[in-house]
PDB file of N, CA and C in Angstrom:
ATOM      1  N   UNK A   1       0.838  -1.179   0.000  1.00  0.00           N
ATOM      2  CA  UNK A   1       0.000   0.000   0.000  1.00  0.00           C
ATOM      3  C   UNK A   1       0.883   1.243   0.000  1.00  0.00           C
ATOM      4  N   UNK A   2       0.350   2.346  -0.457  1.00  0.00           N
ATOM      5  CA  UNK A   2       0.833   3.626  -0.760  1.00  0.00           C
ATOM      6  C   UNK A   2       0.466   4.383  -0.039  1.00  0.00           C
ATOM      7  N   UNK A   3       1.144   5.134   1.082  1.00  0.00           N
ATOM      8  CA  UNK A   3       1.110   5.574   2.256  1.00  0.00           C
ATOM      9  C   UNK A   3       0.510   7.032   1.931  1.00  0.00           C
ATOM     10  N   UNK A   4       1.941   7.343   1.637  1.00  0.00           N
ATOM     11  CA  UNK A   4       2.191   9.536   0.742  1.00  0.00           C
ATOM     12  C   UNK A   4       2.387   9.601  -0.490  1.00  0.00           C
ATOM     13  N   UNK A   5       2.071  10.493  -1.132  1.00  0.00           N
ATOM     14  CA  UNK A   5       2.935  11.256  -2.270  1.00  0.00           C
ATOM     15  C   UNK A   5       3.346  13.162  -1.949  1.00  0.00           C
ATOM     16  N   UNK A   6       4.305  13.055  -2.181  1.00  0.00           N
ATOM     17  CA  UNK A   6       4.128  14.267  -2.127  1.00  0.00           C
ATOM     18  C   UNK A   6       5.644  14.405  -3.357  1.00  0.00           C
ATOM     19  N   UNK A   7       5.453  15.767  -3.548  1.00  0.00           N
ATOM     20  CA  UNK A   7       6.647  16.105  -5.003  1.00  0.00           C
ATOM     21  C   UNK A   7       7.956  15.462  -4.835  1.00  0.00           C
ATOM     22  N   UNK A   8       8.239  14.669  -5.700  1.00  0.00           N
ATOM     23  CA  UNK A   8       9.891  14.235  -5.511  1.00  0.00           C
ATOM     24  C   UNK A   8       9.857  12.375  -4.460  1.00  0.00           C
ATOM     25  N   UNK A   9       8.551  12.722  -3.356  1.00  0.00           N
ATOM     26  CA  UNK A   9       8.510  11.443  -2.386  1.00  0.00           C
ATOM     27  C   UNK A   9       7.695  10.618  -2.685  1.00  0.00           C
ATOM     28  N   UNK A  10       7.330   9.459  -2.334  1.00  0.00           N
ATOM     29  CA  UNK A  10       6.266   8.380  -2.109  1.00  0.00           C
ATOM     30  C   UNK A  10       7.084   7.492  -0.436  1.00  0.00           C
ATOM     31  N   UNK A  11       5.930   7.374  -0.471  1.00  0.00           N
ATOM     32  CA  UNK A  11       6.009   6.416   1.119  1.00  0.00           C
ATOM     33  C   UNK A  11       4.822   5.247   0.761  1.00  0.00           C
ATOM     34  N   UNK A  12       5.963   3.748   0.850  1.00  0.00           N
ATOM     35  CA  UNK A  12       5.404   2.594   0.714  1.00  0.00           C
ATOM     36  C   UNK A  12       5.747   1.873   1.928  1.00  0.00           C
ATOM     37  N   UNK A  13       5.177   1.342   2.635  1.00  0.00           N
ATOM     38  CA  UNK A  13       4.431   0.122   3.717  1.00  0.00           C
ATOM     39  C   UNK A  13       5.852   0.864   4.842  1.00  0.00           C
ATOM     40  N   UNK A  14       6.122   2.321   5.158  1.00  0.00           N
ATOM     41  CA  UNK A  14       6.988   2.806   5.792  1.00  0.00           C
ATOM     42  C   UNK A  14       8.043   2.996   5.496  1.00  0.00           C
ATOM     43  N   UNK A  15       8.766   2.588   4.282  1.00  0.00           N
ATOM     44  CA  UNK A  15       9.595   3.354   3.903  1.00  0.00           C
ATOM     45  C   UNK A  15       9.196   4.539   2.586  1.00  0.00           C
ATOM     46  N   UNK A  16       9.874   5.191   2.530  1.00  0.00           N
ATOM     47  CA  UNK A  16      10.434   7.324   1.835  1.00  0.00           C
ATOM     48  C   UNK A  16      10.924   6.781   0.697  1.00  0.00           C
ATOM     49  N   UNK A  17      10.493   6.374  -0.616  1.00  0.00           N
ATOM     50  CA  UNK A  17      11.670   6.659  -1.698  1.00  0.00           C
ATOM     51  C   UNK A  17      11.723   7.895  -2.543  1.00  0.00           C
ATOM     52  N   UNK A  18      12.480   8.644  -2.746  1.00  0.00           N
ATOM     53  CA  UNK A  18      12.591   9.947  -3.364  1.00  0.00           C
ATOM     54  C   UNK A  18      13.557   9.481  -4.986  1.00  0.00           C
ATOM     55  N   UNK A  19      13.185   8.325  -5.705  1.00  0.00           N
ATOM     56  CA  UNK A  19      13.477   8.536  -6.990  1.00  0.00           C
ATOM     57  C   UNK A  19      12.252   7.922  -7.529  1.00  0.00           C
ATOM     58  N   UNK A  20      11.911   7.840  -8.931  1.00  0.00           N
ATOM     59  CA  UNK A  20      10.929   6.989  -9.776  1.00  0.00           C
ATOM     60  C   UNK A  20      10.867   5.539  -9.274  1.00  0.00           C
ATOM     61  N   UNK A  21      10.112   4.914  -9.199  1.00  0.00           N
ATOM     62  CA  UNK A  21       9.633   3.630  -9.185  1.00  0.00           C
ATOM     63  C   UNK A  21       8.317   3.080  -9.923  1.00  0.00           C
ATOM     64  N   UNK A  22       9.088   1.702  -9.693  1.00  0.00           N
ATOM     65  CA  UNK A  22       7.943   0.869  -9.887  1.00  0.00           C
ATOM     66  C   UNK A  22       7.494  -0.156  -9.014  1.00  0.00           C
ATOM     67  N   UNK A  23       6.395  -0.521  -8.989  1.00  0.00           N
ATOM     68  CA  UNK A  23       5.947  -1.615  -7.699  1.00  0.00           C
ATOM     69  C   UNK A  23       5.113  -2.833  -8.710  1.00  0.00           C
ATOM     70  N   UNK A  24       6.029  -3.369  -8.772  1.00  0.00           N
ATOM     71  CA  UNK A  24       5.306  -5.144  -9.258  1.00  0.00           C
ATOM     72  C   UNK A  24       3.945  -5.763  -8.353  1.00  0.00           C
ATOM     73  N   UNK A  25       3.528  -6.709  -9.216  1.00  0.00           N
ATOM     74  CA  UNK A  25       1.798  -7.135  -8.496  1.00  0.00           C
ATOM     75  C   UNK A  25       2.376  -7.776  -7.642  1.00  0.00           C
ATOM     76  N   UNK A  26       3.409  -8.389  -7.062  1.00  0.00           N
ATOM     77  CA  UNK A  26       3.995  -9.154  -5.716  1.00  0.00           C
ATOM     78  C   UNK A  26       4.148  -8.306  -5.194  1.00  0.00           C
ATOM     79  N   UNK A  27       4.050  -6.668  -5.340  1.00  0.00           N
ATOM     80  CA  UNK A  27       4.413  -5.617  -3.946  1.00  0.00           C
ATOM     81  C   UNK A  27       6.127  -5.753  -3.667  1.00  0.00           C
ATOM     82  N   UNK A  28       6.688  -5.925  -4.416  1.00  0.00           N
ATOM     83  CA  UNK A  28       8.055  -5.862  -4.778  1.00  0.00           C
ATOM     84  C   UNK A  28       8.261  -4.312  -5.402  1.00  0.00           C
ATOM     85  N   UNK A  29       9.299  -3.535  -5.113  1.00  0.00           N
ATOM     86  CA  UNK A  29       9.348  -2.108  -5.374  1.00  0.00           C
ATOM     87  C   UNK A  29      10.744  -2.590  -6.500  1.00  0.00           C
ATOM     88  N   UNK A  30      10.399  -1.412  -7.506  1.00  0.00           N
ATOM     89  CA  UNK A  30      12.352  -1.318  -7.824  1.00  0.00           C
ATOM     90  C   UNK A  30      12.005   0.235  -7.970  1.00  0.00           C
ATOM     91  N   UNK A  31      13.412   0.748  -7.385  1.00  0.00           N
ATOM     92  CA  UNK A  31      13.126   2.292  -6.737  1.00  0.00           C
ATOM     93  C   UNK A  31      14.941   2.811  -7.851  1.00  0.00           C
ATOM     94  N   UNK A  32      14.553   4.110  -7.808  1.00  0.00           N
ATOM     95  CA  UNK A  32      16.053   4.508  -9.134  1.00  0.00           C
ATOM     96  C   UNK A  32      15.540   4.016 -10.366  1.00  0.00           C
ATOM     97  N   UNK A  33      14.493   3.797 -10.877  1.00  0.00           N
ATOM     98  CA  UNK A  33      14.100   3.730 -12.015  1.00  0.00           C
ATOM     99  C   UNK A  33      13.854   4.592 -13.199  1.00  0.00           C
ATOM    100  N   UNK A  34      14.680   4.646 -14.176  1.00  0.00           N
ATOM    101  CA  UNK A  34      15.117   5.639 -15.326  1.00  0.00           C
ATOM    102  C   UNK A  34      14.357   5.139 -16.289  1.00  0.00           C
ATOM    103  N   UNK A  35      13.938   5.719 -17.486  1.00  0.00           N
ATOM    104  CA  UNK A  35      13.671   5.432 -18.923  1.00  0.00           C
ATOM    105  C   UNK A  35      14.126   5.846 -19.654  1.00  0.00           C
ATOM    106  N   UNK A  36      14.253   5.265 -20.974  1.00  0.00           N
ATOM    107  CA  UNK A  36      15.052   5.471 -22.221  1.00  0.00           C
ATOM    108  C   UNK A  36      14.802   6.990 -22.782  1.00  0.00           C
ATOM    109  N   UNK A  37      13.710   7.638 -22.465  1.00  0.00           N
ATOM    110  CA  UNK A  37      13.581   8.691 -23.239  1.00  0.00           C
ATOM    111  C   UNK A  37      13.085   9.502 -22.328  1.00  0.00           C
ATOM    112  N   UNK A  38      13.545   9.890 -20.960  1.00  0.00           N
ATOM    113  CA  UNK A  38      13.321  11.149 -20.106  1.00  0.00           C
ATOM    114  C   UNK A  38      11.631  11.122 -19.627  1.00  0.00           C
ATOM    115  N   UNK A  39      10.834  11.708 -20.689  1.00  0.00           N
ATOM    116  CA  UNK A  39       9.526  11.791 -20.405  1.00  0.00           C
ATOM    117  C   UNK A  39       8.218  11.213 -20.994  1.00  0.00           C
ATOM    118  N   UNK A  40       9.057   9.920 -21.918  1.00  0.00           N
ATOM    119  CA  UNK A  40       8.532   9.185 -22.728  1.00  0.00           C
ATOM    120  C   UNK A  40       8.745   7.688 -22.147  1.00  0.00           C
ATOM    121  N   UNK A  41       7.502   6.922 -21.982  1.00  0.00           N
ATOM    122  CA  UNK A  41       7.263   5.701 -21.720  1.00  0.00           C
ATOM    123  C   UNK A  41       7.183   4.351 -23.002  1.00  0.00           C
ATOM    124  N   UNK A  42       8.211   4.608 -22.755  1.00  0.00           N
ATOM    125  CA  UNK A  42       7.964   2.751 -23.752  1.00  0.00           C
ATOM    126  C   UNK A  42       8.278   1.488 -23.159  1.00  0.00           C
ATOM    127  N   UNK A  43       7.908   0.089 -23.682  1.00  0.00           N
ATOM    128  CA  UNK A  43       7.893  -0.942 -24.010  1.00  0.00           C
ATOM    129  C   UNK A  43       9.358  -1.143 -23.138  1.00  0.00           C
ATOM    130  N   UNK A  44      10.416  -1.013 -23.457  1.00  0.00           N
ATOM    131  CA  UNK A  44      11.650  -1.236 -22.753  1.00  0.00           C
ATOM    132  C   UNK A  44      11.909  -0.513 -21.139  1.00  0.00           C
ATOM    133  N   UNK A  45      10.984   0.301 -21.146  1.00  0.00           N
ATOM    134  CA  UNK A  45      11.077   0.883 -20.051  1.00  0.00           C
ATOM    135  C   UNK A  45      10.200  -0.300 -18.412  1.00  0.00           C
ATOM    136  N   UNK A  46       9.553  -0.575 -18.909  1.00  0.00           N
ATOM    137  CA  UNK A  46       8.445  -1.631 -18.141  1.00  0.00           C
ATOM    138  C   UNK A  46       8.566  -3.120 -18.436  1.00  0.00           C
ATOM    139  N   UNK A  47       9.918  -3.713 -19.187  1.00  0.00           N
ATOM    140  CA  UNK A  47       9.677  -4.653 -19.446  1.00  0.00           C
ATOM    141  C   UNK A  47       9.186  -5.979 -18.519  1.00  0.00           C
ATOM    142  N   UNK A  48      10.203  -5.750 -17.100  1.00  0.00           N
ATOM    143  CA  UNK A  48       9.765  -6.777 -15.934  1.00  0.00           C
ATOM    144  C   UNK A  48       8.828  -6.795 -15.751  1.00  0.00           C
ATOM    145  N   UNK A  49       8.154  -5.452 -15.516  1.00  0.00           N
ATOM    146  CA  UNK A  49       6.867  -5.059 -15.402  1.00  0.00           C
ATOM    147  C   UNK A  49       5.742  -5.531 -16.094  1.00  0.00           C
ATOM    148  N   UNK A  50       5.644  -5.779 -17.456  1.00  0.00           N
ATOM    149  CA  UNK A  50       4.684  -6.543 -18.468  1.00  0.00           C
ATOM    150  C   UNK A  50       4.583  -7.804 -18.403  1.00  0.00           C
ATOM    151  N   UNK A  51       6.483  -8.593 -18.166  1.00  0.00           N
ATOM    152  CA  UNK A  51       6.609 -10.107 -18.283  1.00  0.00           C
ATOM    153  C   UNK A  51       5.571 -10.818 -16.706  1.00  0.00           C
ATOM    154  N   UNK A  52       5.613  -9.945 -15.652  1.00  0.00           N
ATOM    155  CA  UNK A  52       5.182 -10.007 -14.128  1.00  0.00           C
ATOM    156  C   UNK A  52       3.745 -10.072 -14.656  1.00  0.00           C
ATOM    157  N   UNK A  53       2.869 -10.055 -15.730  1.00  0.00           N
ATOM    158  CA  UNK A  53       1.405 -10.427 -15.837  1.00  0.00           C
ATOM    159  C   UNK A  53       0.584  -9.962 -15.381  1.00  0.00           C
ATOM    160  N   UNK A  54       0.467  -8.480 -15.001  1.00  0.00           N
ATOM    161  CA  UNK A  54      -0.421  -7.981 -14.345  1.00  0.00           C
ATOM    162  C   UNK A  54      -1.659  -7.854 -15.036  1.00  0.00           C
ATOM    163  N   UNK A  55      -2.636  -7.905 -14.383  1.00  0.00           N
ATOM    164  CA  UNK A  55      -4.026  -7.265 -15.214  1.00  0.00           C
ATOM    165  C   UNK A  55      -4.134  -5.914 -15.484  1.00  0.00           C
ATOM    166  N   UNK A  56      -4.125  -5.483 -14.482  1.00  0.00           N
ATOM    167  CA  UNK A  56      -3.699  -3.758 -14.795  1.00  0.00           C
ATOM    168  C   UNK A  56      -2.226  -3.079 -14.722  1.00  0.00           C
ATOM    169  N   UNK A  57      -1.502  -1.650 -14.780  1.00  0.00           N
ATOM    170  CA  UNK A  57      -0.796  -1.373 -14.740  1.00  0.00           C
ATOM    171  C   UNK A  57      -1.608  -0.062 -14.957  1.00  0.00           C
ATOM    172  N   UNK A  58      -0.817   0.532 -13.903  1.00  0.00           N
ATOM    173  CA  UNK A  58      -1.015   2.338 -13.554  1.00  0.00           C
ATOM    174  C   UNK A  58       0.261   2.912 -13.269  1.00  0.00           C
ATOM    175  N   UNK A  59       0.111   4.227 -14.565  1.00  0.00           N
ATOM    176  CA  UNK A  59       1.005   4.654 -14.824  1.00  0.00           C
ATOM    177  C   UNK A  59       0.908   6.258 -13.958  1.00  0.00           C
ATOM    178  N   UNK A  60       1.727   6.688 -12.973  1.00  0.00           N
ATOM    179  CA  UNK A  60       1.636   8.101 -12.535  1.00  0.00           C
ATOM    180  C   UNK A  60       2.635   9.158 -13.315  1.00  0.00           C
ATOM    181  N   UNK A  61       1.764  10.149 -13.688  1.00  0.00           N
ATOM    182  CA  UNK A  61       2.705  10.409 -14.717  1.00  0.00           C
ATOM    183  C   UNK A  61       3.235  11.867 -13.932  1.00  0.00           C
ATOM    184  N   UNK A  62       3.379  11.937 -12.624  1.00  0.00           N
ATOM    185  CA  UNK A  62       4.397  13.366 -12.511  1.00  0.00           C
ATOM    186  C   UNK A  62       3.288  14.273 -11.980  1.00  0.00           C
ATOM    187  N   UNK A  63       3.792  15.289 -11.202  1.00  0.00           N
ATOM    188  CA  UNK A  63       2.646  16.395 -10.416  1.00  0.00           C
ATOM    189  C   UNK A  63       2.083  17.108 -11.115  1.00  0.00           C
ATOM    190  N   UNK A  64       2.716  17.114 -12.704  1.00  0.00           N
ATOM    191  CA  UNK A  64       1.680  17.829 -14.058  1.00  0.00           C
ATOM    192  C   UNK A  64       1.765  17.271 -14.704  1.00  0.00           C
ATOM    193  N   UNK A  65       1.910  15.872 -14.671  1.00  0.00           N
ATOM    194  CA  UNK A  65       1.723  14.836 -16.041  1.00  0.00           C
ATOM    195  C   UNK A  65       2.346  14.817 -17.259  1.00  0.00           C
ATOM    196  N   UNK A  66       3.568  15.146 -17.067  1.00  0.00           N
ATOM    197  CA  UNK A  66       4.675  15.409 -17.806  1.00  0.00           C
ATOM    198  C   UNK A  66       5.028  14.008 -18.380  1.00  0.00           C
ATOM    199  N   UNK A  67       4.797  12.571 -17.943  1.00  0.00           N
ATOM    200  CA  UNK A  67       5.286  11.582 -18.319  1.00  0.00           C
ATOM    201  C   UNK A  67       4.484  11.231 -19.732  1.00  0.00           C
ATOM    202  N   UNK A  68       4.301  10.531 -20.463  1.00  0.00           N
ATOM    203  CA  UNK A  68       3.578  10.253 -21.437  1.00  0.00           C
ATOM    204  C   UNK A  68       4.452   8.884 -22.194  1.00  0.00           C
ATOM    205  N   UNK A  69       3.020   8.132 -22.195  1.00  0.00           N
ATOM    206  CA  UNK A  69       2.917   6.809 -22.929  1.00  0.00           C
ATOM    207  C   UNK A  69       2.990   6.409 -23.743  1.00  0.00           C
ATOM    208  N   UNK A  70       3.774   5.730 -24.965  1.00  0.00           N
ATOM    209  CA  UNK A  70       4.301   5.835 -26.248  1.00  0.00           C
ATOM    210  C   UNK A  70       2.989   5.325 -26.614  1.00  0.00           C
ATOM    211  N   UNK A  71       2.599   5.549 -27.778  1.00  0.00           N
ATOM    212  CA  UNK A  71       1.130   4.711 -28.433  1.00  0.00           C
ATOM    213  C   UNK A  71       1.809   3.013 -28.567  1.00  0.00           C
ATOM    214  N   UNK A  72       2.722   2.915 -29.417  1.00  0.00           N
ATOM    215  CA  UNK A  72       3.108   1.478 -29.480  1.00  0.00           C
ATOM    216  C   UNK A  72       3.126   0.451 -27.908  1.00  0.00           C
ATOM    217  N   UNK A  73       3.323   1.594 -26.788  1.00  0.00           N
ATOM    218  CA  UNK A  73       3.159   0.589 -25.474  1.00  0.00           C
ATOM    219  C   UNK A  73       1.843   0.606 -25.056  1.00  0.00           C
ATOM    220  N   UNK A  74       1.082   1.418 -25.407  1.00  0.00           N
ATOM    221  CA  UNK A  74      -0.647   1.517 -25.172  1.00  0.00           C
ATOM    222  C   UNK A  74      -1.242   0.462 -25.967  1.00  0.00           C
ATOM    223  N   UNK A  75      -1.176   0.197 -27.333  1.00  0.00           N
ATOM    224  CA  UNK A  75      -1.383  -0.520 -27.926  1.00  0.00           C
ATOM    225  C   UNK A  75      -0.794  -1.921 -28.147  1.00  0.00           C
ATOM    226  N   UNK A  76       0.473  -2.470 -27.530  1.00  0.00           N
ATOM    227  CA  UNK A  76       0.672  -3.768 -26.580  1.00  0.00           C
ATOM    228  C   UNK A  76       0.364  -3.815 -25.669  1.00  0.00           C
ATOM    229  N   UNK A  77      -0.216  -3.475 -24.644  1.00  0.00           N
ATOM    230  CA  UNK A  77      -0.812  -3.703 -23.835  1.00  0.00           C
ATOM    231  C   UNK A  77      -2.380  -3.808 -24.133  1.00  0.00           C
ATOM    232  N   UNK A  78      -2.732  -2.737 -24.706  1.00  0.00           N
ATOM    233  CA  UNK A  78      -4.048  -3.317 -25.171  1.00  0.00           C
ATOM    234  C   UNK A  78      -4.676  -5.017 -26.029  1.00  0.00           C
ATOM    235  N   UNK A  79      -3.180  -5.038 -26.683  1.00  0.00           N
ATOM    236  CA  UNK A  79      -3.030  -6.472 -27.157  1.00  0.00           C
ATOM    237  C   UNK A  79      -2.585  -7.983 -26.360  1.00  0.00           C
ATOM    238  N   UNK A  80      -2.623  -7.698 -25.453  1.00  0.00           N
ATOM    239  CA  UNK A  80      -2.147  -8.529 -23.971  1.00  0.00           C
ATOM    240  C   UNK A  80      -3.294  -8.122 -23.241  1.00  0.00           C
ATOM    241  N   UNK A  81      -4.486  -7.933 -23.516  1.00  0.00           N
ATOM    242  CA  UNK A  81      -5.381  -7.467 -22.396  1.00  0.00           C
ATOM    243  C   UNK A  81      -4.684  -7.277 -21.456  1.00  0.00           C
ATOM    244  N   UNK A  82      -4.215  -5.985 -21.027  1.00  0.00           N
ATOM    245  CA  UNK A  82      -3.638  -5.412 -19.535  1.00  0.00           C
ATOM    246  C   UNK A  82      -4.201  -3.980 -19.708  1.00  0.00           C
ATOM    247  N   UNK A  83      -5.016  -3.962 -19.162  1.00  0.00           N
ATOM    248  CA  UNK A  83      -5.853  -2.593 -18.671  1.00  0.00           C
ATOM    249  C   UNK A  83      -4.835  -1.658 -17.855  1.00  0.00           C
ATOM    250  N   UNK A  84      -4.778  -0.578 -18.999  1.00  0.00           N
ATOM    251  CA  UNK A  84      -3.723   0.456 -18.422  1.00  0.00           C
ATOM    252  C   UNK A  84      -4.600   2.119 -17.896  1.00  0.00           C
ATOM    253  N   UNK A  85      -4.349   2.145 -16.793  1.00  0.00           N
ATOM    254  CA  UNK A  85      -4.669   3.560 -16.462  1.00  0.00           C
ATOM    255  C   UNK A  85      -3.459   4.788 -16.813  1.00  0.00           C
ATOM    256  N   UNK A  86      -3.214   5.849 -17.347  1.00  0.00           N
ATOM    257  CA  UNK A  86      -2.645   6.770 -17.204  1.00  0.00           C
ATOM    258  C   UNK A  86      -2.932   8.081 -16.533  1.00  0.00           C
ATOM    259  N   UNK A  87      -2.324   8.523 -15.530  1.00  0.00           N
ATOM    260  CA  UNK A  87      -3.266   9.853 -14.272  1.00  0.00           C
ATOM    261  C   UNK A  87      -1.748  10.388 -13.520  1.00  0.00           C
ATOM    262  N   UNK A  88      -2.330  11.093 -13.437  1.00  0.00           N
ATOM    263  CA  UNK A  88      -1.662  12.395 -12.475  1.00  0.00           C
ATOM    264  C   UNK A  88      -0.846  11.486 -11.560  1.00  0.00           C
ATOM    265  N   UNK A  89       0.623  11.536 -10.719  1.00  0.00           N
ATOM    266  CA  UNK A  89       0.710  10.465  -9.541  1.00  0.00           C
ATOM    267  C   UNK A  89      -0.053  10.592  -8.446  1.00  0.00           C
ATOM    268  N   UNK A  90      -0.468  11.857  -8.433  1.00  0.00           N
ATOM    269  CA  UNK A  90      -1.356  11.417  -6.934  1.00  0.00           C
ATOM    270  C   UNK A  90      -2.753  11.175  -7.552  1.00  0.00           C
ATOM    271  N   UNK A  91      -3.309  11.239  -8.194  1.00  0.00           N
ATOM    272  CA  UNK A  91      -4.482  10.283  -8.752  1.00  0.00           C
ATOM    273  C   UNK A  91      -4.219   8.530  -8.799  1.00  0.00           C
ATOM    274  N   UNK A  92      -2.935   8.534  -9.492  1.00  0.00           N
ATOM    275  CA  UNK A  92      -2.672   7.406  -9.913  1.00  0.00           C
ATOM    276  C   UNK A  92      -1.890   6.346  -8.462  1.00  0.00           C
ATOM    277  N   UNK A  93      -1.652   7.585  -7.414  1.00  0.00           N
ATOM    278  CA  UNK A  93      -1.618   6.675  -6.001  1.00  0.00           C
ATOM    279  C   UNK A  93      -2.859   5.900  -5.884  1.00  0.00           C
ATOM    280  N   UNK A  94      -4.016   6.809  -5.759  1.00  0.00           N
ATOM    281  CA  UNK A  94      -5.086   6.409  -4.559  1.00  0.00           C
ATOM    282  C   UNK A  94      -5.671   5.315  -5.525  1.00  0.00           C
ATOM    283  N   UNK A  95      -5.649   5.616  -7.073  1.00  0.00           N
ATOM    284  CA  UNK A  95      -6.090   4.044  -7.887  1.00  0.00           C
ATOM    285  C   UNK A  95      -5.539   3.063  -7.435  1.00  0.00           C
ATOM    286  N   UNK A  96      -3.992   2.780  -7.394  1.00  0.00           N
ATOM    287  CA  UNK A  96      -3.601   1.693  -6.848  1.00  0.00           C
ATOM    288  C   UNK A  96      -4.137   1.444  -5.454  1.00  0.00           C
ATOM    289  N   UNK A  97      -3.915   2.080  -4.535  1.00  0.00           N
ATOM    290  CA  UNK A  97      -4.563   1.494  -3.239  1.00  0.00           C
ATOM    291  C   UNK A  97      -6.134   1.022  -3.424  1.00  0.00           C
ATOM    292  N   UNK A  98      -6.403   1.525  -4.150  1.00  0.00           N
ATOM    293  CA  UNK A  98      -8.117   0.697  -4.406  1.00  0.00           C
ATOM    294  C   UNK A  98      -7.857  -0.440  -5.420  1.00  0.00           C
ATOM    295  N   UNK A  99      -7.158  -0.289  -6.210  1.00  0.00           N
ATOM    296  CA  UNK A  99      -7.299  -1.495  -7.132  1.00  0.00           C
ATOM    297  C   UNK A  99      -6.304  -2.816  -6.586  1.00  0.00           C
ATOM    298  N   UNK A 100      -4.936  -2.438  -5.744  1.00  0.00           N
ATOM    299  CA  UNK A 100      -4.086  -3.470  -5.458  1.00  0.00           C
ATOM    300  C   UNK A 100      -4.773  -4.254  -4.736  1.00  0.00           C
ATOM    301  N   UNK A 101      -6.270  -4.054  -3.941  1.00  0.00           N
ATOM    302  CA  UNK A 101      -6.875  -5.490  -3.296  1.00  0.00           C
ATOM    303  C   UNK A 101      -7.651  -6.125  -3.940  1.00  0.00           C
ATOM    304  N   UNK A 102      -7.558  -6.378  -4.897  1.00  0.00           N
ATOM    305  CA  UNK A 102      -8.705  -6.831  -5.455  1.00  0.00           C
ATOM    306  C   UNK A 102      -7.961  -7.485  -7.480  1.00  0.00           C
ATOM    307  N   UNK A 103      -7.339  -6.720  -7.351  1.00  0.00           N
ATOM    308  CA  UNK A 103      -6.608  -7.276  -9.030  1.00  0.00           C
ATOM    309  C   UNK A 103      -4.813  -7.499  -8.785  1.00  0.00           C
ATOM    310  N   UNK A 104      -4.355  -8.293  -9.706  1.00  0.00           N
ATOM    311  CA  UNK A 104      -3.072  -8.043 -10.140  1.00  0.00           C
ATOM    312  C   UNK A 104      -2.641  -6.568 -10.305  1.00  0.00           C
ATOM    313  N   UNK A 105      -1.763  -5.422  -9.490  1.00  0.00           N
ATOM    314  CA  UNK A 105      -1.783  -4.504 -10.255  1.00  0.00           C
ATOM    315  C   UNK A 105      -0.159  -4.204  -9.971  1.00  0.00           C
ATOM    316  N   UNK A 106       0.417  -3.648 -11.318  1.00  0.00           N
ATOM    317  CA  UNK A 106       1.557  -3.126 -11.276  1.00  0.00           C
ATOM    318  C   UNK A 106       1.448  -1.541 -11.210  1.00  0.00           C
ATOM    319  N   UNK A 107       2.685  -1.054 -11.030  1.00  0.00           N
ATOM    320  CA  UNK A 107       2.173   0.285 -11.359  1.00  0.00           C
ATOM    321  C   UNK A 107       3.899   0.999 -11.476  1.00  0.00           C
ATOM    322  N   UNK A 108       4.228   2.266 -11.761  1.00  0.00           N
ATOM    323  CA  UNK A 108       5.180   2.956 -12.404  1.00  0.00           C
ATOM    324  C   UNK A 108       5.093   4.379 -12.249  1.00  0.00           C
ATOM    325  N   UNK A 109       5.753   4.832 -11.365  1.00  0.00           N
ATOM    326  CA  UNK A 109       5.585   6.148 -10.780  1.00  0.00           C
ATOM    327  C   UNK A 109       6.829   7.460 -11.033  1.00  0.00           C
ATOM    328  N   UNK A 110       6.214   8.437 -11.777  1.00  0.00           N
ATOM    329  CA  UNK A 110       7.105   9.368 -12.156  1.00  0.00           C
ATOM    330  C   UNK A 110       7.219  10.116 -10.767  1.00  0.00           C
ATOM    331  N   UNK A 111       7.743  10.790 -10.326  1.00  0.00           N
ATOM    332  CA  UNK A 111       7.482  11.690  -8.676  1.00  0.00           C
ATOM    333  C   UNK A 111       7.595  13.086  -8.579  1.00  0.00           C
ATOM    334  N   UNK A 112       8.350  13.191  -9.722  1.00  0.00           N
ATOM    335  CA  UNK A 112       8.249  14.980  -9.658  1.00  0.00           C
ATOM    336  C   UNK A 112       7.708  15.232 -10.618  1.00  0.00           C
ATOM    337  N   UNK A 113       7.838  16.555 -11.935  1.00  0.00           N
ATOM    338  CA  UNK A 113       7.104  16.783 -12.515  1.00  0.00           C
ATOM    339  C   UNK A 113       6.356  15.881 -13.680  1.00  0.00           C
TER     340      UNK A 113
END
């Protein structure tokens, strides 16, 4: 579960990470997480993340939504039935805490802008 967000932070099950992450449907974190293209999300960027089988995957895209989703990874995933949300990170917190009881959910968190 997802404690805080606030600019730059997230707080998961008591610990502070202050870089990008991602949290796998086992609730496994990988924290220092970079992508290939700064503010662009692709396919290589999430790969553990896709192979891990989630049903959903929620993407937080930054305190003004600066991150953005390549169409080619919207559209594999749409082809893998994996229901992708894209939202604000603090929108895209409180989805996960409602959706992680109940579905597989991964998710991928930009933290600052």
């Amino acid at each position: 579960m997802i404690n805080s967000y606030s600019f730059g932070q997230m707080g998961i099950n008591g610990r502070t990470y202050a870089s990008d992450l991602i949290i796998y449907p086992d609730g496994h974190v990988e924290d220092h997480w970079w992508r290939e293209e700064g503010h662009a999300l692709c396919e290589g960027d999430i790969t553990y993340l896709i192979a891990a089988a989630p049903e959903c995957i929620i993407v937080g895209t930054g305190a003004y939504g600066l991150l953005e989703a390549e169409p080619e990874l919207v559209n594999l995933l749409a082809d893998r039935q994996i229901e992708l949300h894209i939202l604000p990170t603090g929108d895209a917190m409180n989805l996960y805490n409602k959706l992680h009881k109940t579905q597989k959910v991964g998710a991928c968190f930009h933290l600052t802008c």
